[in-house]
C-alpha atoms as a PDB file:
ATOM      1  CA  UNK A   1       0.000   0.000   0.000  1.00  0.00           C
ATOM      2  CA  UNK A   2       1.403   3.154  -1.385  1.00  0.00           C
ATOM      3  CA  UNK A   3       2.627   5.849   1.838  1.00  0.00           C
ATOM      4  CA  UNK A   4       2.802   8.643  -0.575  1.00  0.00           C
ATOM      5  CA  UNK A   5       0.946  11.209   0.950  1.00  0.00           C
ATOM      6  CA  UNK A   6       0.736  14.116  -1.926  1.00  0.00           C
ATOM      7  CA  UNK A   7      -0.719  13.937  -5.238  1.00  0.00           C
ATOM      8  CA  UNK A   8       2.340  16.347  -6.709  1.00  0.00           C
ATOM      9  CA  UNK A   9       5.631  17.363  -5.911  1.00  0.00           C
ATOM     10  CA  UNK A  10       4.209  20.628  -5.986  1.00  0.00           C
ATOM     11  CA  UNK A  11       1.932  19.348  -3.041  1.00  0.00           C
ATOM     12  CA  UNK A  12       4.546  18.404  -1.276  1.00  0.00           C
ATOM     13  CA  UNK A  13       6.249  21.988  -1.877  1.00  0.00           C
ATOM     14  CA  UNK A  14       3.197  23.736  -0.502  1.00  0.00           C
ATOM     15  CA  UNK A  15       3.167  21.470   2.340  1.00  0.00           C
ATOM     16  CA  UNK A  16       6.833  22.039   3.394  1.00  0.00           C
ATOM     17  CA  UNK A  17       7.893  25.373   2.420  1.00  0.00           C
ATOM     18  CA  UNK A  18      11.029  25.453   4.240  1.00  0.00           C
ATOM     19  CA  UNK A  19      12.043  22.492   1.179  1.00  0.00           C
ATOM     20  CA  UNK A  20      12.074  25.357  -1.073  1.00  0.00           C
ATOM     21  CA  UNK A  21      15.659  26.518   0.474  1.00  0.00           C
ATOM     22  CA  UNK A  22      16.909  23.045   0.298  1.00  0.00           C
ATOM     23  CA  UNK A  23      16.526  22.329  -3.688  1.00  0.00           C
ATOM     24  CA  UNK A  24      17.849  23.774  -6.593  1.00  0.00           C
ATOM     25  CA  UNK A  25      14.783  22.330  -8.620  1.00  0.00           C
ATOM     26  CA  UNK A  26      11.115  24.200  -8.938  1.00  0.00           C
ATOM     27  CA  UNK A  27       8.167  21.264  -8.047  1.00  0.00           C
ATOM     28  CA  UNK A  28       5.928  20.374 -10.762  1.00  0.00           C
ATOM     29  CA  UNK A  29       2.898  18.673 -10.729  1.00  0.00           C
ATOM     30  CA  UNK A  30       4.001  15.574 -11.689  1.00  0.00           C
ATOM     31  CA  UNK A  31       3.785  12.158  -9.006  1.00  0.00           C
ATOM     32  CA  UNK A  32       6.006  12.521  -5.710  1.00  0.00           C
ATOM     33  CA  UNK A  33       7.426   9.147  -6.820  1.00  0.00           C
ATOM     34  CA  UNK A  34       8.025  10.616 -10.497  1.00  0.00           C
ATOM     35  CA  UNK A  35       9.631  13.869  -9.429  1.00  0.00           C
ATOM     36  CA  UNK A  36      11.892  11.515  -7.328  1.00  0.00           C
ATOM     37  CA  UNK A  37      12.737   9.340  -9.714  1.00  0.00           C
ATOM     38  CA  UNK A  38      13.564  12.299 -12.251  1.00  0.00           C
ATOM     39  CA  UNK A  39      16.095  13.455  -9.431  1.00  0.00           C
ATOM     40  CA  UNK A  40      17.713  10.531  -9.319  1.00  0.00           C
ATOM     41  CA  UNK A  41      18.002   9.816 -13.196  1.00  0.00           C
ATOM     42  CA  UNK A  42      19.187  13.627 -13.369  1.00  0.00           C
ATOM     43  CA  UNK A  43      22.265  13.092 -10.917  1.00  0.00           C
ATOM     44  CA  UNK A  44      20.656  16.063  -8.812  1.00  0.00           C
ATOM     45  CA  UNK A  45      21.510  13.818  -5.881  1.00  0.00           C
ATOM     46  CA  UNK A  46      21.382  16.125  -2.835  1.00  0.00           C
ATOM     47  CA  UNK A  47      18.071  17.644  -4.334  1.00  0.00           C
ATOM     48  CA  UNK A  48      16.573  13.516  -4.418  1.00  0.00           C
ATOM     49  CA  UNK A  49      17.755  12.997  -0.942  1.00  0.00           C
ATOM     50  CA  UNK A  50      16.300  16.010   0.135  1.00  0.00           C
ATOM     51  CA  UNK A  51      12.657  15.009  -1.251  1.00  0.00           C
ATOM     52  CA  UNK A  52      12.778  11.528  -0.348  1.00  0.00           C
ATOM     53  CA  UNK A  53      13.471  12.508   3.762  1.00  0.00           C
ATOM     54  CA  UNK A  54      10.168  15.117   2.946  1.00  0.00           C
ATOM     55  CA  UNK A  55       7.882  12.329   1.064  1.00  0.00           C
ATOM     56  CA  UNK A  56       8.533   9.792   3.354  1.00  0.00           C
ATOM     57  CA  UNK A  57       6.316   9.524   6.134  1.00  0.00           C
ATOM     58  CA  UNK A  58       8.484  10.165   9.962  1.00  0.00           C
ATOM     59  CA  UNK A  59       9.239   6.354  10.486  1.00  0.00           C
ATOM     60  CA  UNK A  60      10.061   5.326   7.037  1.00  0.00           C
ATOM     61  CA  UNK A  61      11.911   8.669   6.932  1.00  0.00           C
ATOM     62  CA  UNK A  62      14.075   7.295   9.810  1.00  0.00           C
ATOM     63  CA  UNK A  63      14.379   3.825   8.534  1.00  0.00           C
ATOM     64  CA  UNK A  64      15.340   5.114   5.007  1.00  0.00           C
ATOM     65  CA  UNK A  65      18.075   6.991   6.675  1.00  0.00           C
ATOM     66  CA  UNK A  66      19.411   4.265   9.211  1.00  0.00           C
ATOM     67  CA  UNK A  67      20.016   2.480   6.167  1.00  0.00           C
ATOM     68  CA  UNK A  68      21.394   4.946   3.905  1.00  0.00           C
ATOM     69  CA  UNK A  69      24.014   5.495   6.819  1.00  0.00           C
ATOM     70  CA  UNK A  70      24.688   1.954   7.854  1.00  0.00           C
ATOM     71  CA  UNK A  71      25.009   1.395   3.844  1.00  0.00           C
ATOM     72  CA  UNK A  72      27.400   4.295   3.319  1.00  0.00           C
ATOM     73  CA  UNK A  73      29.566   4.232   6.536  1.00  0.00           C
ATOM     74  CA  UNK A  74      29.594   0.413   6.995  1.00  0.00           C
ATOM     75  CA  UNK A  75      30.088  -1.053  10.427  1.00  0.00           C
ATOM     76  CA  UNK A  76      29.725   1.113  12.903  1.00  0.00           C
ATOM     77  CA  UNK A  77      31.914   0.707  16.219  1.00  0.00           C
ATOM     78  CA  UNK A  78      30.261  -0.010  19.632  1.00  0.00           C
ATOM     79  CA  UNK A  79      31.205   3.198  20.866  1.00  0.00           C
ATOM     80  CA  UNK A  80      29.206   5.078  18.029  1.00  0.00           C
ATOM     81  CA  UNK A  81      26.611   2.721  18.167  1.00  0.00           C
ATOM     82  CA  UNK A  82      23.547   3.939  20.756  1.00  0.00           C
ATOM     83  CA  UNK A  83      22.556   7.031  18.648  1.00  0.00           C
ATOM     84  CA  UNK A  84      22.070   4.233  15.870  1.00  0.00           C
ATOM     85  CA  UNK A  85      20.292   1.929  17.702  1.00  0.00           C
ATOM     86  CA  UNK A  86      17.787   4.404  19.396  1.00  0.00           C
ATOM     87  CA  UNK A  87      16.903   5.509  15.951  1.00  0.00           C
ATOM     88  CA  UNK A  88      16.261   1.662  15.184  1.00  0.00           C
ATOM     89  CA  UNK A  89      14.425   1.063  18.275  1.00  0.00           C
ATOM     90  CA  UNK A  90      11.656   3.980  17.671  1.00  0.00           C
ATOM     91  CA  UNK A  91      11.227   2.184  14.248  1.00  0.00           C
ATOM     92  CA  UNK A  92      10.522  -1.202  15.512  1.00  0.00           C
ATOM     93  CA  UNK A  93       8.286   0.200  18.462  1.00  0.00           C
ATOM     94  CA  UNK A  94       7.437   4.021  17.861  1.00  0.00           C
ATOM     95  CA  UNK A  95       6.139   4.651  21.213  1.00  0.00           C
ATOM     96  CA  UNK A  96       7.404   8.002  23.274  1.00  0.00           C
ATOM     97  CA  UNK A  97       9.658   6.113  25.716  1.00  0.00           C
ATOM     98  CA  UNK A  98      11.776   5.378  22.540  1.00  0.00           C
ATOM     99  CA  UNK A  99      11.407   8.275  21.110  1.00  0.00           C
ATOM    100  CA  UNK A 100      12.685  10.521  24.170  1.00  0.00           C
ATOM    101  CA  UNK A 101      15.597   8.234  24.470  1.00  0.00           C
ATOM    102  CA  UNK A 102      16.212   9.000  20.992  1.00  0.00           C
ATOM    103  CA  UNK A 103      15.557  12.474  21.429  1.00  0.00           C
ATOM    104  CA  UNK A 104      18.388  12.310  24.599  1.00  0.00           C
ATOM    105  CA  UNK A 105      20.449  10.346  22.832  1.00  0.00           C
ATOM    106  CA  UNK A 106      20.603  13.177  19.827  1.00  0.00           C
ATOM    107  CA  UNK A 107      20.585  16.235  21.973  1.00  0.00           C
ATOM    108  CA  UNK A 108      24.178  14.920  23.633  1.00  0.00           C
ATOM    109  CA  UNK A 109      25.713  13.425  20.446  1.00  0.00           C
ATOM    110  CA  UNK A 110      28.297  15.539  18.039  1.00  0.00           C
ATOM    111  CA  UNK A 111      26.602  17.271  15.139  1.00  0.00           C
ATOM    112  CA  UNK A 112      29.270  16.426  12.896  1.00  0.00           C
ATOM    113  CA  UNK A 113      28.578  13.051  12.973  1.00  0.00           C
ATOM    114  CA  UNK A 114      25.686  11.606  10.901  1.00  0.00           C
ATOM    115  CA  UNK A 115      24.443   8.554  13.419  1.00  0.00           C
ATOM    116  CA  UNK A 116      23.605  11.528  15.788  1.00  0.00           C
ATOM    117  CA  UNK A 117      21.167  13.149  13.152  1.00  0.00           C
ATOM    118  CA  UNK A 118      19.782   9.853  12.781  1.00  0.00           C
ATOM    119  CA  UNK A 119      18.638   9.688  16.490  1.00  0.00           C
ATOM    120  CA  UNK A 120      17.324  13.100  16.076  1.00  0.00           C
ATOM    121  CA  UNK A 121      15.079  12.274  13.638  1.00  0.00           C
ATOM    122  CA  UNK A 122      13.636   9.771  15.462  1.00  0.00           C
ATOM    123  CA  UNK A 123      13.629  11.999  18.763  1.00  0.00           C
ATOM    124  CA  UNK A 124      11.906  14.955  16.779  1.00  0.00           C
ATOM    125  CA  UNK A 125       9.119  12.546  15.103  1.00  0.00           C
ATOM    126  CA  UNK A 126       6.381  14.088  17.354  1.00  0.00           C
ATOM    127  CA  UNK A 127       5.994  15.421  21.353  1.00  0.00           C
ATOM    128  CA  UNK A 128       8.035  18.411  22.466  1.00  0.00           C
ATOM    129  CA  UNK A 129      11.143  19.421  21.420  1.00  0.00           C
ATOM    130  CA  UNK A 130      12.753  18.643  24.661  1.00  0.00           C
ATOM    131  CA  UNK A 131      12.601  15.560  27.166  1.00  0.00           C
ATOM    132  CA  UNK A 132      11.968  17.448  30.281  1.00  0.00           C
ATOM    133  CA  UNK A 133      10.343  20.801  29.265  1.00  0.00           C
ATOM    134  CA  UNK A 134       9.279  23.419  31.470  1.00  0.00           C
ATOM    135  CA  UNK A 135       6.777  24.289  28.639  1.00  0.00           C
ATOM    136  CA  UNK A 136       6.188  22.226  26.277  1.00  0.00           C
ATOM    137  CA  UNK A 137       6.906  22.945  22.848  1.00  0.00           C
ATOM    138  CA  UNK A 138       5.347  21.041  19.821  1.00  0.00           C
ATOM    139  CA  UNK A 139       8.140  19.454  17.296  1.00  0.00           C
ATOM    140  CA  UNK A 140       7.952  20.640  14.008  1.00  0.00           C
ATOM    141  CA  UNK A 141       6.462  18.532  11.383  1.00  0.00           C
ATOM    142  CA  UNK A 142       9.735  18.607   8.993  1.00  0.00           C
ATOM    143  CA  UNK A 143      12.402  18.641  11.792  1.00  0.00           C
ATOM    144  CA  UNK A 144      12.555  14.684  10.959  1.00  0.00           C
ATOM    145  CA  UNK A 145      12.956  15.082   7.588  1.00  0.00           C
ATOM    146  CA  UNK A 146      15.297  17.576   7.939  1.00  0.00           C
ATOM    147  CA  UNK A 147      17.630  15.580  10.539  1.00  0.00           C
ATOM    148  CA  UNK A 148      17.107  12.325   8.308  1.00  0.00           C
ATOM    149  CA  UNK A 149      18.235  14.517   4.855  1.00  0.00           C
ATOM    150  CA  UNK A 150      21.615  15.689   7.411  1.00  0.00           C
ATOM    151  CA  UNK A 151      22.018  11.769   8.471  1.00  0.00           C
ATOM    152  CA  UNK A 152      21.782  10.794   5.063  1.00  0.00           C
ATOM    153  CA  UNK A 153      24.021  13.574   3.522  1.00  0.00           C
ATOM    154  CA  UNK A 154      26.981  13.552   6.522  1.00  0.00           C
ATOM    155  CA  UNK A 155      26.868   9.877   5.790  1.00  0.00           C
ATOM    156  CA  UNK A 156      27.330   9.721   2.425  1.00  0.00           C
ATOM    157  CA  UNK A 157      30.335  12.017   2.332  1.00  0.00           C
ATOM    158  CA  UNK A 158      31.878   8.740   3.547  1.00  0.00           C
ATOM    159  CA  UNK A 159      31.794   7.131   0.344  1.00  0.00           C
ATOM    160  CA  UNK A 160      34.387   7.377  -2.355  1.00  0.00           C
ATOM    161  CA  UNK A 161      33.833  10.087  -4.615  1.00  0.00           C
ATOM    162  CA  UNK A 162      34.098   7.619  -7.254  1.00  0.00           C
ATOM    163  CA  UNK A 163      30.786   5.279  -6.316  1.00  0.00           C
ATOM    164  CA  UNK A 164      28.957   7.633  -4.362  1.00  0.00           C
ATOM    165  CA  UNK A 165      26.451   8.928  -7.524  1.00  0.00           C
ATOM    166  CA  UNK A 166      25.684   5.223  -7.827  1.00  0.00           C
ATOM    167  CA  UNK A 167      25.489   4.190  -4.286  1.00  0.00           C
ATOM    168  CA  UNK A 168      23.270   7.356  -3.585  1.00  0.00           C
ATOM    169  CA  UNK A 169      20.906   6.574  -6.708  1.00  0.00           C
ATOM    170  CA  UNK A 170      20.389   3.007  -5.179  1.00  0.00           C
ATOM    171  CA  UNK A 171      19.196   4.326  -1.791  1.00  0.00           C
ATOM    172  CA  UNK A 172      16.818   6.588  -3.085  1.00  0.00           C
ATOM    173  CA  UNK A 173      15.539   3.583  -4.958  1.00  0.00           C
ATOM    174  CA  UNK A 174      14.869   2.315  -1.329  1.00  0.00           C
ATOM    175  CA  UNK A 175      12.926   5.024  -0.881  1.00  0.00           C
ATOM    176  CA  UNK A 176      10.893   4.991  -3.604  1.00  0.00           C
ATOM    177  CA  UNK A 177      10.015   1.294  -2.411  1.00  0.00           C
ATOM    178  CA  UNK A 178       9.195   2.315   0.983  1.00  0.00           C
ATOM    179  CA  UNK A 179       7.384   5.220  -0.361  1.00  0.00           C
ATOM    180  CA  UNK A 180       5.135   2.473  -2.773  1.00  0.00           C
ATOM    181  CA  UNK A 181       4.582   0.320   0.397  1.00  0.00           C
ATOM    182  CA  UNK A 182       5.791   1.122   3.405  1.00  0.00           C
ATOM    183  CA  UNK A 183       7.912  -0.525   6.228  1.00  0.00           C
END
Protein backbone atom coordinates (compact mmCIF):
# COMPACT_ATOMS: atom_id res chain seq x y z
CA UNK A 1 0.00 0.00 0.00
CA UNK A 2 1.40 3.15 -1.38
CA UNK A 3 2.63 5.85 1.84
CA UNK A 4 2.80 8.64 -0.57
CA UNK A 5 0.95 11.21 0.95
CA UNK A 6 0.74 14.12 -1.93
CA UNK A 7 -0.72 13.94 -5.24
CA UNK A 8 2.34 16.35 -6.71
CA UNK A 9 5.63 17.36 -5.91
CA UNK A 10 4.21 20.63 -5.99
CA UNK A 11 1.93 19.35 -3.04
CA UNK A 12 4.55 18.40 -1.28
CA UNK A 13 6.25 21.99 -1.88
CA UNK A 14 3.20 23.74 -0.50
CA UNK A 15 3.17 21.47 2.34
CA UNK A 16 6.83 22.04 3.39
CA UNK A 17 7.89 25.37 2.42
CA UNK A 18 11.03 25.45 4.24
CA UNK A 19 12.04 22.49 1.18
CA UNK A 20 12.07 25.36 -1.07
CA UNK A 21 15.66 26.52 0.47
CA UNK A 22 16.91 23.05 0.30
CA UNK A 23 16.53 22.33 -3.69
CA UNK A 24 17.85 23.77 -6.59
CA UNK A 25 14.78 22.33 -8.62
CA UNK A 26 11.12 24.20 -8.94
CA UNK A 27 8.17 21.26 -8.05
CA UNK A 28 5.93 20.37 -10.76
CA UNK A 29 2.90 18.67 -10.73
CA UNK A 30 4.00 15.57 -11.69
CA UNK A 31 3.78 12.16 -9.01
CA UNK A 32 6.01 12.52 -5.71
CA UNK A 33 7.43 9.15 -6.82
CA UNK A 34 8.02 10.62 -10.50
CA UNK A 35 9.63 13.87 -9.43
CA UNK A 36 11.89 11.51 -7.33
CA UNK A 37 12.74 9.34 -9.71
CA UNK A 38 13.56 12.30 -12.25
CA UNK A 39 16.09 13.46 -9.43
CA UNK A 40 17.71 10.53 -9.32
CA UNK A 41 18.00 9.82 -13.20
CA UNK A 42 19.19 13.63 -13.37
CA UNK A 43 22.27 13.09 -10.92
CA UNK A 44 20.66 16.06 -8.81
CA UNK A 45 21.51 13.82 -5.88
CA UNK A 46 21.38 16.12 -2.84
CA UNK A 47 18.07 17.64 -4.33
CA UNK A 48 16.57 13.52 -4.42
CA UNK A 49 17.76 13.00 -0.94
CA UNK A 50 16.30 16.01 0.14
CA UNK A 51 12.66 15.01 -1.25
CA UNK A 52 12.78 11.53 -0.35
CA UNK A 53 13.47 12.51 3.76
CA UNK A 54 10.17 15.12 2.95
CA UNK A 55 7.88 12.33 1.06
CA UNK A 56 8.53 9.79 3.35
CA UNK A 57 6.32 9.52 6.13
CA UNK A 58 8.48 10.16 9.96
CA UNK A 59 9.24 6.35 10.49
CA UNK A 60 10.06 5.33 7.04
CA UNK A 61 11.91 8.67 6.93
CA UNK A 62 14.07 7.30 9.81
CA UNK A 63 14.38 3.82 8.53
CA UNK A 64 15.34 5.11 5.01
CA UNK A 65 18.08 6.99 6.68
CA UNK A 66 19.41 4.26 9.21
CA UNK A 67 20.02 2.48 6.17
CA UNK A 68 21.39 4.95 3.90
CA UNK A 69 24.01 5.49 6.82
CA UNK A 70 24.69 1.95 7.85
CA UNK A 71 25.01 1.39 3.84
CA UNK A 72 27.40 4.30 3.32
CA UNK A 73 29.57 4.23 6.54
CA UNK A 74 29.59 0.41 7.00
CA UNK A 75 30.09 -1.05 10.43
CA UNK A 76 29.73 1.11 12.90
CA UNK A 77 31.91 0.71 16.22
CA UNK A 78 30.26 -0.01 19.63
CA UNK A 79 31.21 3.20 20.87
CA UNK A 80 29.21 5.08 18.03
CA UNK A 81 26.61 2.72 18.17
CA UNK A 82 23.55 3.94 20.76
CA UNK A 83 22.56 7.03 18.65
CA UNK A 84 22.07 4.23 15.87
CA UNK A 85 20.29 1.93 17.70
CA UNK A 86 17.79 4.40 19.40
CA UNK A 87 16.90 5.51 15.95
CA UNK A 88 16.26 1.66 15.18
CA UNK A 89 14.42 1.06 18.27
CA UNK A 90 11.66 3.98 17.67
CA UNK A 91 11.23 2.18 14.25
CA UNK A 92 10.52 -1.20 15.51
CA UNK A 93 8.29 0.20 18.46
CA UNK A 94 7.44 4.02 17.86
CA UNK A 95 6.14 4.65 21.21
CA UNK A 96 7.40 8.00 23.27
CA UNK A 97 9.66 6.11 25.72
CA UNK A 98 11.78 5.38 22.54
CA UNK A 99 11.41 8.27 21.11
CA UNK A 100 12.69 10.52 24.17
CA UNK A 101 15.60 8.23 24.47
CA UNK A 102 16.21 9.00 20.99
CA UNK A 103 15.56 12.47 21.43
CA UNK A 104 18.39 12.31 24.60
CA UNK A 105 20.45 10.35 22.83
CA UNK A 106 20.60 13.18 19.83
CA UNK A 107 20.58 16.23 21.97
CA UNK A 108 24.18 14.92 23.63
CA UNK A 109 25.71 13.43 20.45
CA UNK A 110 28.30 15.54 18.04
CA UNK A 111 26.60 17.27 15.14
CA UNK A 112 29.27 16.43 12.90
CA UNK A 113 28.58 13.05 12.97
CA UNK A 114 25.69 11.61 10.90
CA UNK A 115 24.44 8.55 13.42
CA UNK A 116 23.61 11.53 15.79
CA UNK A 117 21.17 13.15 13.15
CA UNK A 118 19.78 9.85 12.78
CA UNK A 119 18.64 9.69 16.49
CA UNK A 120 17.32 13.10 16.08
CA UNK A 121 15.08 12.27 13.64
CA UNK A 122 13.64 9.77 15.46
CA UNK A 123 13.63 12.00 18.76
CA UNK A 124 11.91 14.95 16.78
CA UNK A 125 9.12 12.55 15.10
CA UNK A 126 6.38 14.09 17.35
CA UNK A 127 5.99 15.42 21.35
CA UNK A 128 8.03 18.41 22.47
CA UNK A 129 11.14 19.42 21.42
CA UNK A 130 12.75 18.64 24.66
CA UNK A 131 12.60 15.56 27.17
CA UNK A 132 11.97 17.45 30.28
CA UNK A 133 10.34 20.80 29.26
CA UNK A 134 9.28 23.42 31.47
CA UNK A 135 6.78 24.29 28.64
CA UNK A 136 6.19 22.23 26.28
CA UNK A 137 6.91 22.95 22.85
CA UNK A 138 5.35 21.04 19.82
CA UNK A 139 8.14 19.45 17.30
CA UNK A 140 7.95 20.64 14.01
CA UNK A 141 6.46 18.53 11.38
CA UNK A 142 9.74 18.61 8.99
CA UNK A 143 12.40 18.64 11.79
CA UNK A 144 12.55 14.68 10.96
CA UNK A 145 12.96 15.08 7.59
CA UNK A 146 15.30 17.58 7.94
CA UNK A 147 17.63 15.58 10.54
CA UNK A 148 17.11 12.32 8.31
CA UNK A 149 18.23 14.52 4.86
CA UNK A 150 21.62 15.69 7.41
CA UNK A 151 22.02 11.77 8.47
CA UNK A 152 21.78 10.79 5.06
CA UNK A 153 24.02 13.57 3.52
CA UNK A 154 26.98 13.55 6.52
CA UNK A 155 26.87 9.88 5.79
CA UNK A 156 27.33 9.72 2.42
CA UNK A 157 30.34 12.02 2.33
CA UNK A 158 31.88 8.74 3.55
CA UNK A 159 31.79 7.13 0.34
CA UNK A 160 34.39 7.38 -2.36
CA UNK A 161 33.83 10.09 -4.62
CA UNK A 162 34.10 7.62 -7.25
CA UNK A 163 30.79 5.28 -6.32
CA UNK A 164 28.96 7.63 -4.36
CA UNK A 165 26.45 8.93 -7.52
CA UNK A 166 25.68 5.22 -7.83
CA UNK A 167 25.49 4.19 -4.29
CA UNK A 168 23.27 7.36 -3.58
CA UNK A 169 20.91 6.57 -6.71
CA UNK A 170 20.39 3.01 -5.18
CA UNK A 171 19.20 4.33 -1.79
CA UNK A 172 16.82 6.59 -3.09
CA UNK A 173 15.54 3.58 -4.96
CA UNK A 174 14.87 2.32 -1.33
CA UNK A 175 12.93 5.02 -0.88
CA UNK A 176 10.89 4.99 -3.60
CA UNK A 177 10.02 1.29 -2.41
CA UNK A 178 9.19 2.31 0.98
CA UNK A 179 7.38 5.22 -0.36
CA UNK A 180 5.14 2.47 -2.77
CA UNK A 181 4.58 0.32 0.40
CA UNK A 182 5.79 1.12 3.41
CA UNK A 183 7.91 -0.52 6.23
Amino acid sequence: MSRVRFATARALFETFPQTVTKLSVWPTDDPPVTFLRNLSIAEKLEDAVTFCAYLLPRREAVWWACGCAKSFMGDVVPTRSASLGAAEAWVRVPNEEHRLAALDVGTSGDSDDPLTWLALAAGWAGGTLTSHPKMPVPVPQYLTARAARIAVLLSAQRVKSTERASRIQGRIAEGIKLAEAGL
